[in-house]
C-alpha atoms as a PDB file:
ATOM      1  CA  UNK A   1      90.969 101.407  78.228  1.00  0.00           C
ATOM      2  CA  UNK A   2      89.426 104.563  78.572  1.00  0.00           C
ATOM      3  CA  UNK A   3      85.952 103.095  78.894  1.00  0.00           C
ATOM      4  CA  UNK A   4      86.979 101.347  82.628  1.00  0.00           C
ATOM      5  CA  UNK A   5      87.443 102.682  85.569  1.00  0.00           C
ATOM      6  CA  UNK A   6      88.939 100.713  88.085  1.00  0.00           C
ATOM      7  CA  UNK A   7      87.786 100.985  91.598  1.00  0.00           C
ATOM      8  CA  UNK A   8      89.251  99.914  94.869  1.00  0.00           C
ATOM      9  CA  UNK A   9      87.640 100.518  98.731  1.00  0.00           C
ATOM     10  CA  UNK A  10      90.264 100.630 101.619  1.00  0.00           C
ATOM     11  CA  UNK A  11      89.593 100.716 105.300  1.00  0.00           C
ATOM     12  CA  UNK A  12      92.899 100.648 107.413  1.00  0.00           C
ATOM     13  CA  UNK A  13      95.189  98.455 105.224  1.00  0.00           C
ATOM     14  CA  UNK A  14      97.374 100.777 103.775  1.00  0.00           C
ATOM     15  CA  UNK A  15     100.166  98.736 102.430  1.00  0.00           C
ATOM     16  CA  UNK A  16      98.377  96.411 100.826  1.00  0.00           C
ATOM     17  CA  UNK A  17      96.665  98.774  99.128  1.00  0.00           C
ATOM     18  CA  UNK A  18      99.479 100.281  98.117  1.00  0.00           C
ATOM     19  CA  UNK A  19     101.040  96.904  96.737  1.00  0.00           C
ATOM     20  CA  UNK A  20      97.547  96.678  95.308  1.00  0.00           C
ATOM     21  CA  UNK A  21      97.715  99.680  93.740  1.00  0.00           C
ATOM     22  CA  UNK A  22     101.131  99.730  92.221  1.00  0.00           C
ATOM     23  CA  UNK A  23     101.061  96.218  90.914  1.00  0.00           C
ATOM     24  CA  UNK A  24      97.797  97.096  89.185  1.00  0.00           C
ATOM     25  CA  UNK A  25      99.555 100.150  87.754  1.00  0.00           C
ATOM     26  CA  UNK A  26     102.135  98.326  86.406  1.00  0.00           C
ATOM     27  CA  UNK A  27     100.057  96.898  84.068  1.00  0.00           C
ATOM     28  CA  UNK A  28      97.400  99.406  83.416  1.00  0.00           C
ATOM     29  CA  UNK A  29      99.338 102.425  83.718  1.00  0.00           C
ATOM     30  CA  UNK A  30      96.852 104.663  81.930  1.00  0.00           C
ATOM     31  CA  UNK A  31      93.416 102.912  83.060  1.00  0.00           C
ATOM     32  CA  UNK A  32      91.839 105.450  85.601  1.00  0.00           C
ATOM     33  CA  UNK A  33      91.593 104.122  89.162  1.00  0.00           C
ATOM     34  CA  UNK A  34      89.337 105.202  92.066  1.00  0.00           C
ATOM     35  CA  UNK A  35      90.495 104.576  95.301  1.00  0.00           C
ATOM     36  CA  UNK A  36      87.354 104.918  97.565  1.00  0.00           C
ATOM     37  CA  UNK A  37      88.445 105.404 101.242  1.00  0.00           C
ATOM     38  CA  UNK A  38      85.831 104.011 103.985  1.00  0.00           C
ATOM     39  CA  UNK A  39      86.739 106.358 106.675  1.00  0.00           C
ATOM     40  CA  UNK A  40      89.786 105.110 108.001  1.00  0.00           C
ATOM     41  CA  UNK A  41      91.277 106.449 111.256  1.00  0.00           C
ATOM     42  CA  UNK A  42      94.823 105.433 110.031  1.00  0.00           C
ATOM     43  CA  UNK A  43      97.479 106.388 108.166  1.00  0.00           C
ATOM     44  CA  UNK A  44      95.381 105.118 104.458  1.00  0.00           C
ATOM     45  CA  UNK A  45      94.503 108.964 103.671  1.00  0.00           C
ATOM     46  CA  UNK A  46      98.415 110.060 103.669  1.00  0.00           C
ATOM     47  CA  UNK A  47      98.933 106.967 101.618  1.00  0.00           C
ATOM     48  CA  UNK A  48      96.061 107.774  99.211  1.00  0.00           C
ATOM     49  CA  UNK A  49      97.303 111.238  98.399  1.00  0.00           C
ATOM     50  CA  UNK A  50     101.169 110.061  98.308  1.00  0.00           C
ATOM     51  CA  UNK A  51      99.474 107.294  95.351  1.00  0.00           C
ATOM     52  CA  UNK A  52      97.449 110.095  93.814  1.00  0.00           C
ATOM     53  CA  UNK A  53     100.582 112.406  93.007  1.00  0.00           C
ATOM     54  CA  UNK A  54     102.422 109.410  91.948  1.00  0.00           C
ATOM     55  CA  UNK A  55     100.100 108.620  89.229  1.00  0.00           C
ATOM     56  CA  UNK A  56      98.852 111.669  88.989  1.00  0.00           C
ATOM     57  CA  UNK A  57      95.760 112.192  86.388  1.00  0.00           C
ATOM     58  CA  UNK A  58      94.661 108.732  86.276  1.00  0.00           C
ATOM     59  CA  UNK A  59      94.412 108.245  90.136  1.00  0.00           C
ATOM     60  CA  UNK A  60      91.259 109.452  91.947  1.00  0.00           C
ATOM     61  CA  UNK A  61      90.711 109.953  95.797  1.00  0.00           C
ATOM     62  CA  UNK A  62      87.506 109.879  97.692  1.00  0.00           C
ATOM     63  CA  UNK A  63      87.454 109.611 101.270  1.00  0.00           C
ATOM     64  CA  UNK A  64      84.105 108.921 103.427  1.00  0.00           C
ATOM     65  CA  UNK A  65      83.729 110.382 106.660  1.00  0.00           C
ATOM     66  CA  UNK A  66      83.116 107.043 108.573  1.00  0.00           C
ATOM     67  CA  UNK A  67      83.122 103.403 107.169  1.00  0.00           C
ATOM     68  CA  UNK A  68      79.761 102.731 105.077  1.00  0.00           C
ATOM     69  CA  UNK A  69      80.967  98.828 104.867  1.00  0.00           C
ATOM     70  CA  UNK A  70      82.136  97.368 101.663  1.00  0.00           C
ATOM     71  CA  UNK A  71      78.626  96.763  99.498  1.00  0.00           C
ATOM     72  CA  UNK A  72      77.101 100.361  99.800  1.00  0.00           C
ATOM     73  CA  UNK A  73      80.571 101.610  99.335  1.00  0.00           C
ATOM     74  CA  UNK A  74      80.724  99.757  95.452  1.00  0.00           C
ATOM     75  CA  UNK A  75      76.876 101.088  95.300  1.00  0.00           C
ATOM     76  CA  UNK A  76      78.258 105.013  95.864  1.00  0.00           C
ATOM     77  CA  UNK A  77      80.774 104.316  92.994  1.00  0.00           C
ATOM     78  CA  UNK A  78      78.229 103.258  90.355  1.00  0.00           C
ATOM     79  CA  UNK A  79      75.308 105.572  91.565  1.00  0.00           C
ATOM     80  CA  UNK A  80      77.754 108.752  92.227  1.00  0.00           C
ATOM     81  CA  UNK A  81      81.771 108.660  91.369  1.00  0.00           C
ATOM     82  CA  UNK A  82      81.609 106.695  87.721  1.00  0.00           C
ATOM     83  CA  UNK A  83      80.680 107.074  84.502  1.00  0.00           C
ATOM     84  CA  UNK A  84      82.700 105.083  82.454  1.00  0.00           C
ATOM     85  CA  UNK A  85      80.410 102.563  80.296  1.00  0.00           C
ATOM     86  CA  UNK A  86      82.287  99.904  82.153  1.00  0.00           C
ATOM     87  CA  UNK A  87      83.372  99.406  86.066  1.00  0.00           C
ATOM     88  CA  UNK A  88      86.817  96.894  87.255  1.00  0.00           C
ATOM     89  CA  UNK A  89      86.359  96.135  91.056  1.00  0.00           C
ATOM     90  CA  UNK A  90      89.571  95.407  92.983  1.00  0.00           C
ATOM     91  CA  UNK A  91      90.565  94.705  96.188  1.00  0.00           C
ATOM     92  CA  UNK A  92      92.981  96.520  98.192  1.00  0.00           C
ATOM     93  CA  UNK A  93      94.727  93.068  98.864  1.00  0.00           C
ATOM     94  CA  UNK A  94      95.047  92.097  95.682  1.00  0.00           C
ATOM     95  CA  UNK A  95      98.381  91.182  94.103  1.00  0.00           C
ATOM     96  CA  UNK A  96      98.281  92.171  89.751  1.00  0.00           C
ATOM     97  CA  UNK A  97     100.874  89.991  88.255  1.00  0.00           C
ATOM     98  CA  UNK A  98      99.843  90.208  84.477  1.00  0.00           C
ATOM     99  CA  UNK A  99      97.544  92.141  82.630  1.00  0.00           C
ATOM    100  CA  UNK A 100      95.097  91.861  79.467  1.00  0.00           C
ATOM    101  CA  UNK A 101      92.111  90.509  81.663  1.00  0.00           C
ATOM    102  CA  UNK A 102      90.780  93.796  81.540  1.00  0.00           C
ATOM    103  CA  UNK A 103      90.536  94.145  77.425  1.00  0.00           C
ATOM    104  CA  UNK A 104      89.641  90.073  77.237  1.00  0.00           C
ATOM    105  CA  UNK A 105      86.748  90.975  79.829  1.00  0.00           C
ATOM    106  CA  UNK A 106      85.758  94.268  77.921  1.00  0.00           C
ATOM    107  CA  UNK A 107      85.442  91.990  74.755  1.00  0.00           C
ATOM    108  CA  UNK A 108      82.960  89.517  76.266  1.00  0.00           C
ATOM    109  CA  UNK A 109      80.371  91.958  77.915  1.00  0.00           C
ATOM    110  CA  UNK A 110      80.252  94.124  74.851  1.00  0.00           C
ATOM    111  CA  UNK A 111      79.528  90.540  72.705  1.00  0.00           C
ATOM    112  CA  UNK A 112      75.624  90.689  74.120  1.00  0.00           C
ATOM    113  CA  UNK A 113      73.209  93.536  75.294  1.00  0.00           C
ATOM    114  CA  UNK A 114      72.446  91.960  78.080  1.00  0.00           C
ATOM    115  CA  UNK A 115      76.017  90.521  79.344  1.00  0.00           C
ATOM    116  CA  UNK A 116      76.115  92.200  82.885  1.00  0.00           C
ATOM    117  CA  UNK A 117      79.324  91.292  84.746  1.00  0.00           C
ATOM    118  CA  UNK A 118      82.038  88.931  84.246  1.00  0.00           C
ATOM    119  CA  UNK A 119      84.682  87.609  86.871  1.00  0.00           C
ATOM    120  CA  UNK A 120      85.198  84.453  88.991  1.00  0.00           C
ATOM    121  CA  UNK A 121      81.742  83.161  88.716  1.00  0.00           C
ATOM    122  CA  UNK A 122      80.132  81.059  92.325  1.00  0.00           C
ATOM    123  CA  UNK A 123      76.318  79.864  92.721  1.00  0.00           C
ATOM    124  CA  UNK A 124      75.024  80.749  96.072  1.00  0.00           C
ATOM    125  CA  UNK A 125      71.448  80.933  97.632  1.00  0.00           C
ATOM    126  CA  UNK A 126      68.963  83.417  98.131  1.00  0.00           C
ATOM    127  CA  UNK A 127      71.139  84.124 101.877  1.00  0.00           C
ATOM    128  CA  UNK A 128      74.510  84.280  99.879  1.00  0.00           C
ATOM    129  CA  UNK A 129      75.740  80.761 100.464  1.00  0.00           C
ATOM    130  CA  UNK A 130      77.452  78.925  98.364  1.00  0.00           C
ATOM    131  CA  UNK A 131      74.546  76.411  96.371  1.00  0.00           C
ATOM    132  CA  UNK A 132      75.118  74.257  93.346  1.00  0.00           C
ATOM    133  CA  UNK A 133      71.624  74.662  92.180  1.00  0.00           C
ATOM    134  CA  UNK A 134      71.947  78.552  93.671  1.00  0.00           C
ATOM    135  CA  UNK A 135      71.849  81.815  90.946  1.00  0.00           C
ATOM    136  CA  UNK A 136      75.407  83.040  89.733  1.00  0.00           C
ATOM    137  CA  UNK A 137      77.150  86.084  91.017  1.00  0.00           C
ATOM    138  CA  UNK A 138      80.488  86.895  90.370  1.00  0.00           C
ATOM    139  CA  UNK A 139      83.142  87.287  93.873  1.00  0.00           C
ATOM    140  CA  UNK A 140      83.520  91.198  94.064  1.00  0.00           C
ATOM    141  CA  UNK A 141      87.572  90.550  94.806  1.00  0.00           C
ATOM    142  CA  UNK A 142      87.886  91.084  90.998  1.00  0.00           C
ATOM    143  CA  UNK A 143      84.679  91.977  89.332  1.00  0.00           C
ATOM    144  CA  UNK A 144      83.746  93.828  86.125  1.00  0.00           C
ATOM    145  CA  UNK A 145      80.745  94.851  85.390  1.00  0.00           C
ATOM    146  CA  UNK A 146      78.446  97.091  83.158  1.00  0.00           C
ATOM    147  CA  UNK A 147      77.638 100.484  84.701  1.00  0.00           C
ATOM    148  CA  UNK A 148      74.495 101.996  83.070  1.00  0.00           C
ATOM    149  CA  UNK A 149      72.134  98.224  83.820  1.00  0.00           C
ATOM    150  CA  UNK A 150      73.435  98.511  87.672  1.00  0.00           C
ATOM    151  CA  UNK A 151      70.132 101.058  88.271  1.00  0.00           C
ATOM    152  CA  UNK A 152      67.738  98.561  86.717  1.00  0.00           C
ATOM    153  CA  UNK A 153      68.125  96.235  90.381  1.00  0.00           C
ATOM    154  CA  UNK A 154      68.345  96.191  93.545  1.00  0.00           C
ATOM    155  CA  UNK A 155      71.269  98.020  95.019  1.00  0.00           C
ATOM    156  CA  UNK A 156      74.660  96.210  95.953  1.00  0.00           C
ATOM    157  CA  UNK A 157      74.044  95.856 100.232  1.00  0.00           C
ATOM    158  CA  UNK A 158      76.283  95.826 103.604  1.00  0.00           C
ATOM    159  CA  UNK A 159      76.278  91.741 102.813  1.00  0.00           C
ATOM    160  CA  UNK A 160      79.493  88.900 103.143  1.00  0.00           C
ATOM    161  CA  UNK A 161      78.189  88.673  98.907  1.00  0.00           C
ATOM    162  CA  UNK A 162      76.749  92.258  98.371  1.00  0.00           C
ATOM    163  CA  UNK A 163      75.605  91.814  94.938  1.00  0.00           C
ATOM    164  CA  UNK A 164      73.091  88.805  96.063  1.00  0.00           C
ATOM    165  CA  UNK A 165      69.899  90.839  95.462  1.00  0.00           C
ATOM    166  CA  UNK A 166      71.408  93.267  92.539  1.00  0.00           C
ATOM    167  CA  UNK A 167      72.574  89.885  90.779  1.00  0.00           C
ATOM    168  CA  UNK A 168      69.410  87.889  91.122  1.00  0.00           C
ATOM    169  CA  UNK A 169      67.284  90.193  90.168  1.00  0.00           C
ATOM    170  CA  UNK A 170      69.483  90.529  86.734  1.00  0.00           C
ATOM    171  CA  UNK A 171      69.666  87.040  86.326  1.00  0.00           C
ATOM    172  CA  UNK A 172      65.152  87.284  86.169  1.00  0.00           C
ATOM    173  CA  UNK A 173      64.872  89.677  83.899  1.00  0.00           C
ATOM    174  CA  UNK A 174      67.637  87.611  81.102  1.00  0.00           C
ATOM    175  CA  UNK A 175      70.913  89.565  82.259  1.00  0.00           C
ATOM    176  CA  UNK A 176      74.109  87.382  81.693  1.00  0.00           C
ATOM    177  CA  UNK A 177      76.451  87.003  84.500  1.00  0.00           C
ATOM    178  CA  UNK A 178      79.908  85.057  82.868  1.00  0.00           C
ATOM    179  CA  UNK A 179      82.971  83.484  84.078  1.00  0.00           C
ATOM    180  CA  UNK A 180      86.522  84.527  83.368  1.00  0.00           C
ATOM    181  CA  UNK A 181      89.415  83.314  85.556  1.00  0.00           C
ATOM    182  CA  UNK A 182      90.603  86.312  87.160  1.00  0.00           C
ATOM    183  CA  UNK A 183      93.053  84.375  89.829  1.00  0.00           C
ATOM    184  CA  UNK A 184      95.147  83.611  86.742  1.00  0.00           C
ATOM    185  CA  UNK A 185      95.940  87.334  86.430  1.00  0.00           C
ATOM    186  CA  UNK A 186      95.080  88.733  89.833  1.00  0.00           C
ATOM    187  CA  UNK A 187      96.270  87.218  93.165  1.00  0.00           C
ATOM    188  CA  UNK A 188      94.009  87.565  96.479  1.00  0.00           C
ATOM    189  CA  UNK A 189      94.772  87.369  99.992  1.00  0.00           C
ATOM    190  CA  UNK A 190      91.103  86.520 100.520  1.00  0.00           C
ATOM    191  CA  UNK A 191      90.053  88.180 103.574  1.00  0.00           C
ATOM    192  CA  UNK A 192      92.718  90.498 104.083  1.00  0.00           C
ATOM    193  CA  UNK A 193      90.794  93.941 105.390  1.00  0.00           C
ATOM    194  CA  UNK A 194      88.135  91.387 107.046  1.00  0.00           C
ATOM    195  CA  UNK A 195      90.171  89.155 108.761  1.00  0.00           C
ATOM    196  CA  UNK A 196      91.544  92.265 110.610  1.00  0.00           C
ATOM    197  CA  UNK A 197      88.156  94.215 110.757  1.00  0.00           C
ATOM    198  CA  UNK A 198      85.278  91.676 110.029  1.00  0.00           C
ATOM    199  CA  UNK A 199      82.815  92.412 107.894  1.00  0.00           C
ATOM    200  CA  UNK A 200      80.407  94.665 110.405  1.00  0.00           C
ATOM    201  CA  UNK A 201      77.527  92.632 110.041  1.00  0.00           C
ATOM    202  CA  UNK A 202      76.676  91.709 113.557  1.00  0.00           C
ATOM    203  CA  UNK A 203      73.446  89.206 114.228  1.00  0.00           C
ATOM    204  CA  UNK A 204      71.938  89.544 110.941  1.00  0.00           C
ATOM    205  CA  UNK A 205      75.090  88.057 109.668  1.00  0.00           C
ATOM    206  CA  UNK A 206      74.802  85.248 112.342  1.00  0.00           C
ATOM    207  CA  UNK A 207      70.913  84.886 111.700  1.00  0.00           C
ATOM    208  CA  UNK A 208      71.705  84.687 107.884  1.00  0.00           C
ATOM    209  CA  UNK A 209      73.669  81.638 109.221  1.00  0.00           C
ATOM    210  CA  UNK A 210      71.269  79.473 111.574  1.00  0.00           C
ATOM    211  CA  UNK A 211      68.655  80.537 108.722  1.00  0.00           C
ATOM    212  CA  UNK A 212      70.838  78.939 106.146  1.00  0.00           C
ATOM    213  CA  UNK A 213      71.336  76.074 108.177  1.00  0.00           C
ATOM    214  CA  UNK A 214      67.746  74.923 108.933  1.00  0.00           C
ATOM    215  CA  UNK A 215      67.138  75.528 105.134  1.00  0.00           C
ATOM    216  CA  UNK A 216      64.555  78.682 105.416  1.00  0.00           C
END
């Protein structure tokens, strides 16, 4: 799979990442993995380099000076760190209990020009909630995605869904987001670095809310 790179951000949860990463690696021992640091102030950057020299030559380390939030961090990997044609998302508190999701979900995007990303697939609103007659995005948890169309839209954002804008745009000019059950491969704590840290996003988070909820 020499045409992924897997990517995952940390900030302050270094053993689950490190569960992350080394039930990932039991499975894709050979895919390369990106482990994108978001400043943390903790032990996570002695862990990083202890998981680099473990798997050494397919792991990469990148630490950030300070925490640039989750969304801009994903939009500094596909702008700056890769350049494989294709780009696996994974949270640091992720469990990996089986593998071949990675080849199955190579072989759908490449099956259309203008299949995008592929994942567990929600409709939301143009705020990011969850809407049955919303636009599709697929849940970043466990997201793959086509590298070179990322460019084309609007970039991922410091967001609770950051691909909202990226993904809606796509979806108007004809790009193809698709569903593919990840959680049967690919366990998730949901909210495991956020219920600790939150996600940063102070009033406009809680505007995005009353907004939602008086339907503007």
């Amino acid at each position: 799979m020499t045409s992924v790179t897997t990517v995952m951000v940390n900030y302050q949860t270094p053993d689950l990442l490190r569960r992350a990463v080394h039930s990932f690696k039991t499975h894709y021992p050979k895919v390369p993995l990106l482990i994108f640091d978001n400043g943390s102030q903790d032990q996570s950057p002695a862990m990083i380099k202890t998981l680099a020299k473990r798997y050494a030559g397919t792991v990469q380390p990148h630490f950030e000076e300070k925490n640039i939030y989750h969304g801009p961090a994903l939009h500094k990997t596909l702008t700056s760190l890769v350049d494989t044609e294709y780009c696996f998302f994974l949270d640091s508190d992720t469990i990996t209990h089986r593998g071949t999701f990675l080849e199955k979900g190579v072989d759908q995007l490449s099956s259309g020009e203008k299949n995008y990303a592929i994942g567990h697939v929600i409709r939301v609103n143009r705020r990011g909630f969850k809407d049955p007659h919303g636009f599709p995005i697929v849940v970043t948890p466990y997201m793959l995605m086509k590298t070179a169309p990322y460019r084309k839209f609007p970039p991922f954002i410091h967001h609770g869904q950051p691909v909202l804008n990226n993904f809606r745009k796509a979806g108007e000019k004809g790009y193809r987001i698709l569903h593919f059950p990840m959680d049967e491969y690919i366990d998730h704590l949901w909210r495991g670095t956020a219920s600790q840290y939150g996600y940063g996003l102070g009033m406009r988070g809680k505007l995005d809310y009353v907004l939602n909820k008086l339907g503007l």
